[in-house]
C-alpha atoms as a PDB file:
ATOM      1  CA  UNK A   1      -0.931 -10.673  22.853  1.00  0.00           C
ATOM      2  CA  UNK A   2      -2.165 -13.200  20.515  1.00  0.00           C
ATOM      3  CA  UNK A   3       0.457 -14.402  17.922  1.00  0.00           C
ATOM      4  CA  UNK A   4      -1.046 -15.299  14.374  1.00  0.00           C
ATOM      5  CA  UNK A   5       0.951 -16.396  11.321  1.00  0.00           C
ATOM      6  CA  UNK A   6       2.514 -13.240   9.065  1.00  0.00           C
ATOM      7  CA  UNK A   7       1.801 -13.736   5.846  1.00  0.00           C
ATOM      8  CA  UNK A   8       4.927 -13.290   3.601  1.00  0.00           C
ATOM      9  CA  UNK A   9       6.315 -14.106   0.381  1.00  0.00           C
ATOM     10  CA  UNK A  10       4.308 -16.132  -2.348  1.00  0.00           C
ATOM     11  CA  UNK A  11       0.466 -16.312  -1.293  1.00  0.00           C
ATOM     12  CA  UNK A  12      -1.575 -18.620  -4.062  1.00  0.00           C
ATOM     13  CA  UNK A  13      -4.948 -18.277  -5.065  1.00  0.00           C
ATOM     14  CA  UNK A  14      -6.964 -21.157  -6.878  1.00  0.00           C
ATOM     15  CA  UNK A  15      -8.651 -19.851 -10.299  1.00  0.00           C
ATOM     16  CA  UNK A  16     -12.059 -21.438 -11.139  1.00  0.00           C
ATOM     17  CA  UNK A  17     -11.074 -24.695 -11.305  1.00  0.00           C
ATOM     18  CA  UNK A  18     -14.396 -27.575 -11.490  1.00  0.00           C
ATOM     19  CA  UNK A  19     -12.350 -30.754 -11.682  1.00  0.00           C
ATOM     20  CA  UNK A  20     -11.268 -31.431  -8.258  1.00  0.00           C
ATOM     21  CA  UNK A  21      -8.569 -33.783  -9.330  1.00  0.00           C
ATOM     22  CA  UNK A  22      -6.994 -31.511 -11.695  1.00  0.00           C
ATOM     23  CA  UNK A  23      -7.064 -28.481  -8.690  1.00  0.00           C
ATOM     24  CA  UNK A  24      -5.635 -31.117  -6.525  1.00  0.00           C
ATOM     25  CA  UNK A  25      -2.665 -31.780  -8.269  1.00  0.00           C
ATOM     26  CA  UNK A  26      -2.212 -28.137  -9.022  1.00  0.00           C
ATOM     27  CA  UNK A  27      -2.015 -27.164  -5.271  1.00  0.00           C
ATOM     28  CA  UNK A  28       0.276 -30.353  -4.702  1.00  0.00           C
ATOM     29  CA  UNK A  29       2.852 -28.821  -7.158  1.00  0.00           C
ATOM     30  CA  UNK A  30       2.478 -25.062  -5.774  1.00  0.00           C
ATOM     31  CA  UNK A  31       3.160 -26.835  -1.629  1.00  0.00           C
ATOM     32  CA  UNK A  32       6.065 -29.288  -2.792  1.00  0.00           C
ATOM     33  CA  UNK A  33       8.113 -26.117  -3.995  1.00  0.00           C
ATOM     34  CA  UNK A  34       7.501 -24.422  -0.288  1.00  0.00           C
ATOM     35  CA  UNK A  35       4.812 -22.425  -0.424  1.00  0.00           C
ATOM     36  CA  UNK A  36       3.186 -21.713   2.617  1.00  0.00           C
ATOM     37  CA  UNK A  37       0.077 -19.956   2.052  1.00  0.00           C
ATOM     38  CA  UNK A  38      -2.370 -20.806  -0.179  1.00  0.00           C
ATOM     39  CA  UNK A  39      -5.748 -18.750  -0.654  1.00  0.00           C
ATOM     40  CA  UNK A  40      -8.949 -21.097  -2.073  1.00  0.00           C
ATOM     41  CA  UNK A  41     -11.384 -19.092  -4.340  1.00  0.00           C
ATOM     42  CA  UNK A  42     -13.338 -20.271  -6.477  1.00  0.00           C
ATOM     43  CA  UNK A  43     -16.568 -18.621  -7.837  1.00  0.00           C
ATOM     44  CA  UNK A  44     -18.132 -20.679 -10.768  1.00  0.00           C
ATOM     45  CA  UNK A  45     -19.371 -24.000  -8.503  1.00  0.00           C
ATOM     46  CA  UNK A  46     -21.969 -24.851  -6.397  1.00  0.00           C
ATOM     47  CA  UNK A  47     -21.418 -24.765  -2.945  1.00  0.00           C
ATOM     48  CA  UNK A  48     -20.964 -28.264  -1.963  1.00  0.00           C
ATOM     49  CA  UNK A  49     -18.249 -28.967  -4.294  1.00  0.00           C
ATOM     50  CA  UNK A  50     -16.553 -25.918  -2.614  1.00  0.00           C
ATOM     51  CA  UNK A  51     -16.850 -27.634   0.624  1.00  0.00           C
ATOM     52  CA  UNK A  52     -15.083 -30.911  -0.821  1.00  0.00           C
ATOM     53  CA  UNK A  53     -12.764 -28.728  -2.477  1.00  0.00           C
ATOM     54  CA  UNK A  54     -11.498 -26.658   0.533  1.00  0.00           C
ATOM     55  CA  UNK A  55     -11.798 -29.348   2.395  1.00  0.00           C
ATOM     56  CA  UNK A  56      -9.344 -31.342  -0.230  1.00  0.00           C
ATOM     57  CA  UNK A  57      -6.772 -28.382  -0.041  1.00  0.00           C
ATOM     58  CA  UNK A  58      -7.030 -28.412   3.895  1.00  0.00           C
ATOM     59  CA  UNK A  59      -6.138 -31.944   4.418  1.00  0.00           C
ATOM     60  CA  UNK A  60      -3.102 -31.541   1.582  1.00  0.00           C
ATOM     61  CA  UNK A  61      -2.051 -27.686   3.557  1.00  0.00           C
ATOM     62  CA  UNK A  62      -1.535 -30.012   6.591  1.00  0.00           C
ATOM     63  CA  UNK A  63       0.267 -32.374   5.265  1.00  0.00           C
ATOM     64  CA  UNK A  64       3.144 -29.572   4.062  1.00  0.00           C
ATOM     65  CA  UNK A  65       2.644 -27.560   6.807  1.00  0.00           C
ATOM     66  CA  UNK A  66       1.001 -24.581   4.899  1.00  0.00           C
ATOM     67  CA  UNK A  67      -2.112 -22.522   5.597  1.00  0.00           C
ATOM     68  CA  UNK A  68      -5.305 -22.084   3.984  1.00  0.00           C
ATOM     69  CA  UNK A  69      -6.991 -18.829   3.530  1.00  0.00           C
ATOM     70  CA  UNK A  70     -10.757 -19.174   2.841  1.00  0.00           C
ATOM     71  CA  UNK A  71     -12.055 -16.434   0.336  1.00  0.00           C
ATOM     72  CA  UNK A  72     -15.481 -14.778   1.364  1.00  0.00           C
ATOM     73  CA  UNK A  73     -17.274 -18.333   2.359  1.00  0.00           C
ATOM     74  CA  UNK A  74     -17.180 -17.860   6.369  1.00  0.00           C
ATOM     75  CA  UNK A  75     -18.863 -21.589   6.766  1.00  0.00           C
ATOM     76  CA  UNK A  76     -16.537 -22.902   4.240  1.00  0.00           C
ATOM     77  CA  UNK A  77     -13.800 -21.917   6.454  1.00  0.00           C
ATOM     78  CA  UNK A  78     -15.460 -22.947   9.853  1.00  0.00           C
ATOM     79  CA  UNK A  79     -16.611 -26.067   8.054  1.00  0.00           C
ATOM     80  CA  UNK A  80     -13.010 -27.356   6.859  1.00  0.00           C
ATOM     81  CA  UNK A  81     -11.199 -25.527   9.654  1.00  0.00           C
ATOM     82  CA  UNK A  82      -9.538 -23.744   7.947  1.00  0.00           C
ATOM     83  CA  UNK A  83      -6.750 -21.135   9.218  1.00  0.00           C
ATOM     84  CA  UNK A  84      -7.843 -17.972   8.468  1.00  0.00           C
ATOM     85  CA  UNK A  85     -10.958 -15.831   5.780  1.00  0.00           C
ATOM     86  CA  UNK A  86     -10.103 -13.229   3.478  1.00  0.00           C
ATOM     87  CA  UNK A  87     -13.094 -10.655   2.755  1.00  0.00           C
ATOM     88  CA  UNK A  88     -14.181  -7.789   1.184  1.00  0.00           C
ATOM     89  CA  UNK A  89     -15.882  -4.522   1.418  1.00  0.00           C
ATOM     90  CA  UNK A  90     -19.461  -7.024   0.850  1.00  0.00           C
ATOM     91  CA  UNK A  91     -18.683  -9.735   2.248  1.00  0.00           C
ATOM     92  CA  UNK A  92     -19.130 -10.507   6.775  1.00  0.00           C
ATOM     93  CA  UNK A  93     -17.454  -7.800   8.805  1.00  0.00           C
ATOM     94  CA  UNK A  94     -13.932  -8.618  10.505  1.00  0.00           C
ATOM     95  CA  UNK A  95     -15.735  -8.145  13.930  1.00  0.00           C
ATOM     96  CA  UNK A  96     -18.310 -10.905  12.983  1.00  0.00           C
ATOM     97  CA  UNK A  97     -15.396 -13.166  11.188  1.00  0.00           C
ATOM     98  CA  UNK A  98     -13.166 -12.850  14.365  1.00  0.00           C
ATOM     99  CA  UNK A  99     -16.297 -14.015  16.535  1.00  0.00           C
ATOM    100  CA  UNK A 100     -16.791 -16.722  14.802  1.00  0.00           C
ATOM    101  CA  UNK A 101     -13.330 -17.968  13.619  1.00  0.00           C
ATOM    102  CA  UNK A 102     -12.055 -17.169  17.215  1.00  0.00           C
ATOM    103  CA  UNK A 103      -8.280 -15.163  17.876  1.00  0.00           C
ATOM    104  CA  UNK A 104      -5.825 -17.434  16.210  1.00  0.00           C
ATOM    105  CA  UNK A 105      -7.128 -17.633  13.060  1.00  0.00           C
ATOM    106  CA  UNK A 106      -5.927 -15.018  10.080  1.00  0.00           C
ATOM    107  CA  UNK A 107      -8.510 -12.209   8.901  1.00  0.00           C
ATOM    108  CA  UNK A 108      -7.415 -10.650   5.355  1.00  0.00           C
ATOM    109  CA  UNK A 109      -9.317  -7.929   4.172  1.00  0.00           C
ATOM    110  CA  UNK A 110      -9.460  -6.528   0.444  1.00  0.00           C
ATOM    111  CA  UNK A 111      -8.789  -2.390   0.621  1.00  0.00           C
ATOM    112  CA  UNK A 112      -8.527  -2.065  -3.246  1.00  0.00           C
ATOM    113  CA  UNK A 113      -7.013   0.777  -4.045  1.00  0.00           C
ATOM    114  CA  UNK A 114      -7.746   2.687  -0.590  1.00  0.00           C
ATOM    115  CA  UNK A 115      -5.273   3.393   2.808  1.00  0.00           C
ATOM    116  CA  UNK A 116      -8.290   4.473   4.882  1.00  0.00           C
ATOM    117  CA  UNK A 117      -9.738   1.402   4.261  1.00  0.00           C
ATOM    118  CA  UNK A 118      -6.381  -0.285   5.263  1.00  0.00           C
ATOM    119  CA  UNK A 119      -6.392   1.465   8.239  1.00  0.00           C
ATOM    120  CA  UNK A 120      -9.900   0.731   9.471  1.00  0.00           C
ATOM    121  CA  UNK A 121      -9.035  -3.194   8.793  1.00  0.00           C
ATOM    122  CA  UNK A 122      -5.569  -2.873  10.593  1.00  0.00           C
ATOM    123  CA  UNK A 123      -7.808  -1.087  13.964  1.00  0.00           C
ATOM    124  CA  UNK A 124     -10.813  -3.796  13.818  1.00  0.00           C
ATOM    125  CA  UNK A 125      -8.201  -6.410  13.900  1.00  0.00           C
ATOM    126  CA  UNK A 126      -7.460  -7.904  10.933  1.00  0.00           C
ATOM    127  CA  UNK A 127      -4.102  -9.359  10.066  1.00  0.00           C
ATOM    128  CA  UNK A 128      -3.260  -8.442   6.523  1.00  0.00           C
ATOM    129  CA  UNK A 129      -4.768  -5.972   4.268  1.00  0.00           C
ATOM    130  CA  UNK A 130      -4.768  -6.524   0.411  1.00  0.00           C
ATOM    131  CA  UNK A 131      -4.438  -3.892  -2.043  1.00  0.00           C
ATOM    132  CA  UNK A 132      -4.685  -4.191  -6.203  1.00  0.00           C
ATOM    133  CA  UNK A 133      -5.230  -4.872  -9.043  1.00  0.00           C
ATOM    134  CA  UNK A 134      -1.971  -3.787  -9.577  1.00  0.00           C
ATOM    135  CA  UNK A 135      -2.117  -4.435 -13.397  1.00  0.00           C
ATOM    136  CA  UNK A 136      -4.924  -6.718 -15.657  1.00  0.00           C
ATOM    137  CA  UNK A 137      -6.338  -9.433 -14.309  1.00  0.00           C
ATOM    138  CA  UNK A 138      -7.708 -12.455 -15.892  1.00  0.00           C
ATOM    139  CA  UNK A 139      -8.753 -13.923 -12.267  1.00  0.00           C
ATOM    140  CA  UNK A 140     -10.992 -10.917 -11.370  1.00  0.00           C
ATOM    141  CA  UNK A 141     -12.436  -8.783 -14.032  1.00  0.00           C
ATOM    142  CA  UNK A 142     -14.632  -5.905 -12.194  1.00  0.00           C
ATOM    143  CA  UNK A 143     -11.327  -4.364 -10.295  1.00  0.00           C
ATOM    144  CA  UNK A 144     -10.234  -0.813  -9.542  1.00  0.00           C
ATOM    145  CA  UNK A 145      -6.655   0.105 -10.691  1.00  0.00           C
ATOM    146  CA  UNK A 146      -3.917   1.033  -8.383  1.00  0.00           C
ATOM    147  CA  UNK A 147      -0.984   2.490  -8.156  1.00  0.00           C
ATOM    148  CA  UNK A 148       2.521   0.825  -7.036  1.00  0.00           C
ATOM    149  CA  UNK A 149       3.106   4.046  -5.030  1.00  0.00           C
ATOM    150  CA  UNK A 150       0.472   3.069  -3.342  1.00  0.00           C
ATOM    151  CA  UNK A 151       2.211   0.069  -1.332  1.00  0.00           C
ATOM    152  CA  UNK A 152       5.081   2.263  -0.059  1.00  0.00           C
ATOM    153  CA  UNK A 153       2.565   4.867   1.354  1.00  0.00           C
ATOM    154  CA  UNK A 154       0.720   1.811   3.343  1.00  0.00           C
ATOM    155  CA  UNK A 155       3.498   0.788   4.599  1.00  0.00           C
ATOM    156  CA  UNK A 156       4.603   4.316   6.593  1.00  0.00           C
ATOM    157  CA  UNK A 157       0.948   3.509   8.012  1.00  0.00           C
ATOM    158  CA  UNK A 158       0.269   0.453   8.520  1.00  0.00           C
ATOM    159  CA  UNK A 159       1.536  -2.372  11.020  1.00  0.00           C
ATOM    160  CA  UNK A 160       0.271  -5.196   9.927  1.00  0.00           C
ATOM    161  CA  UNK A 161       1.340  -7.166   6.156  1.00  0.00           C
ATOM    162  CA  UNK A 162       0.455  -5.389   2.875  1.00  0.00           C
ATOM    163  CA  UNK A 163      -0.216  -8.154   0.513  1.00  0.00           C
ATOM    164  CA  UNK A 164      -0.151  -6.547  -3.442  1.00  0.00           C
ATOM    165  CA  UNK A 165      -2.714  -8.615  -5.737  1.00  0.00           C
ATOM    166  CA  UNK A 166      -4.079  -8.156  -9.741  1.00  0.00           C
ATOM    167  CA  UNK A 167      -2.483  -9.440 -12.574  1.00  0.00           C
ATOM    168  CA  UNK A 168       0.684 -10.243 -11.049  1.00  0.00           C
ATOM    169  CA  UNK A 169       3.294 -12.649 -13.125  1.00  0.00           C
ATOM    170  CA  UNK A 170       7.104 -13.155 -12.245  1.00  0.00           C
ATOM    171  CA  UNK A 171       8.021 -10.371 -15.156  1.00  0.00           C
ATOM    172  CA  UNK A 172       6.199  -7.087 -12.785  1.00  0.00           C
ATOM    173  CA  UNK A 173       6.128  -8.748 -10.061  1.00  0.00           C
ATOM    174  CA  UNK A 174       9.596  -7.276  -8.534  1.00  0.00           C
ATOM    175  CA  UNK A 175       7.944  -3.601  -9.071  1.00  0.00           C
ATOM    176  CA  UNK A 176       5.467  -4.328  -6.328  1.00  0.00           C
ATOM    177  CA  UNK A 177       8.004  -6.130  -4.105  1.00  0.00           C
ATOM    178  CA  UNK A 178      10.728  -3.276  -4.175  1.00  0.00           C
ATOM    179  CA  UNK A 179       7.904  -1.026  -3.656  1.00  0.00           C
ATOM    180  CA  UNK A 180       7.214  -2.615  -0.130  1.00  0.00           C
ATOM    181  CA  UNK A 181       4.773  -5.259  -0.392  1.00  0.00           C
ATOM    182  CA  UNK A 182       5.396  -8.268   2.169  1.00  0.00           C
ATOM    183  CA  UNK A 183       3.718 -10.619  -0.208  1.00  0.00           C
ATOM    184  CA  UNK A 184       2.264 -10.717  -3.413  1.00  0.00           C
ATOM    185  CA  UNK A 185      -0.998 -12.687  -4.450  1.00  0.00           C
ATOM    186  CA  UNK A 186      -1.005 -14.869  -7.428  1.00  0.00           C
ATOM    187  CA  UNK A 187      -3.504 -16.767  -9.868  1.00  0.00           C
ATOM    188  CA  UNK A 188      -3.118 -17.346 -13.323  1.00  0.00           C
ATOM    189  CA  UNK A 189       0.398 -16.407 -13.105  1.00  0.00           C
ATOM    190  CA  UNK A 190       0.876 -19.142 -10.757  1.00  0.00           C
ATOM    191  CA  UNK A 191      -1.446 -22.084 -11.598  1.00  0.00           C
ATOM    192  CA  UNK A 192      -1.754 -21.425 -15.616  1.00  0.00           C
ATOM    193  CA  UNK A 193       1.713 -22.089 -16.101  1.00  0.00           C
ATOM    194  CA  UNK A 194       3.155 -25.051 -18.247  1.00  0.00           C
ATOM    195  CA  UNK A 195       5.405 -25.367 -15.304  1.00  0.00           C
ATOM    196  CA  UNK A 196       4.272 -24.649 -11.811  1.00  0.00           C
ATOM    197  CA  UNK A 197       7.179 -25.984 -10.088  1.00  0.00           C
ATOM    198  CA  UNK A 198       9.330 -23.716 -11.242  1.00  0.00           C
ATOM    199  CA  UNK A 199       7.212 -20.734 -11.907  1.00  0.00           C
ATOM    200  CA  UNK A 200       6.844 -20.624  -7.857  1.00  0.00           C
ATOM    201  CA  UNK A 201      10.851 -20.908  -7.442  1.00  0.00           C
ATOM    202  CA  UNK A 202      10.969 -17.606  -9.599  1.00  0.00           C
ATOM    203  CA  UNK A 203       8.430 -16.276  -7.536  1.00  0.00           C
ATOM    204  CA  UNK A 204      10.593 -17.092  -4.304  1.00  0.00           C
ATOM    205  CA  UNK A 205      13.758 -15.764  -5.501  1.00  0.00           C
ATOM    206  CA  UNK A 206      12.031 -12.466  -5.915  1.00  0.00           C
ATOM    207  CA  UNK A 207      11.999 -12.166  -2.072  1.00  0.00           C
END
């Protein structure tokens, strides 16, 4: 049996950020306070700068012992070696991701608001599902809405982590945790803060 890391707890994603520097020093402050799992997005660049970005993150996740989660870009994450993809229902399949990325690396897969989905993911092998937006996001505007109850149904289900993701801040985000989640998935409530540092400790002490 292969053993992959669990995801669990605090799992960051970058916003949009262009300036390298100033995404940089915003991951730095989200690892020094212990997070171990941080997700790189980042939709509004070209792709080369996404390369030296990821690539940027990967060389600062080593350093603290975290892992980075590559969202959609399949050659970003082979490129910067990165430890694991997260996809969705357009993006490569977990069959083709797992040939490619090889069996120690982490597959997360996006099932919105849907267990079947969930379930399909879980039996193709992947390793976490998402599920959300759990309430407005600024992050991700074209979302479908779900329902809290919808984390403690997955879990009966499902063997694998349930991460919860959409709009999440410290103030709801102990809804989504009592109702089963293993880790929750956070943006703007994370790296728009006046005070990252401690926004993240908040975040921990949820859990």
């Amino acid at each position: 049996m292969v053993r992959r890391s669990r995801i669990e707890g605090l799992y960051a994603i970058t916003p949009d950020i262009e300036n390298t520097s100033d995404l940089v020093e915003k991951v730095d402050q989200i690892l020094s306070s212990g997070i171990q799992y941080i997700q790189y997005r980042n939709k509004s660049i070209a792709h080369e700068q996404r390369v030296n970005q990821a690539c940027a993150i990967k060389k600062q996740c080593q350093r603290y012992g975290a892992k980075l989660i590559i969202n959609d870009h399949l050659d970003i994450a082979l490129a910067v070696n990165a430890d694991g993809l997260h996809v969705g229902k357009v993006d490569v399949s977990i069959q083709t991701a797992r040939t490619y990325l090889g069996k120690h690396k982490m597959i997360g897969v996006s099932c919105y608001n849907q267990i079947d989905l969930a379930l399909a993911a879980e039996k193709e092998g992947a390793d976490y599902v998402a599920f959300g937006a759990f309430y407005a996001s600024k992050t991700k505007i074209d979302t479908v809405e779900a329902n809290p109850d919808l984390l403690t149904q997955a879990k009966k289900v499902l063997q694998i982590p349930v991460v919860a993701i959409g709009g999440i801040n410290v103030t709801n985000a102990a809804l989504l945790i009592f109702r089963g989640c293993d880790a929750i998935a956070v943006s703007d409530g994370l790296f728009n803060t006046a005070n990252i540092p401690s926004i993240a400790k908040k975040f921990k002490r949820l859990f």
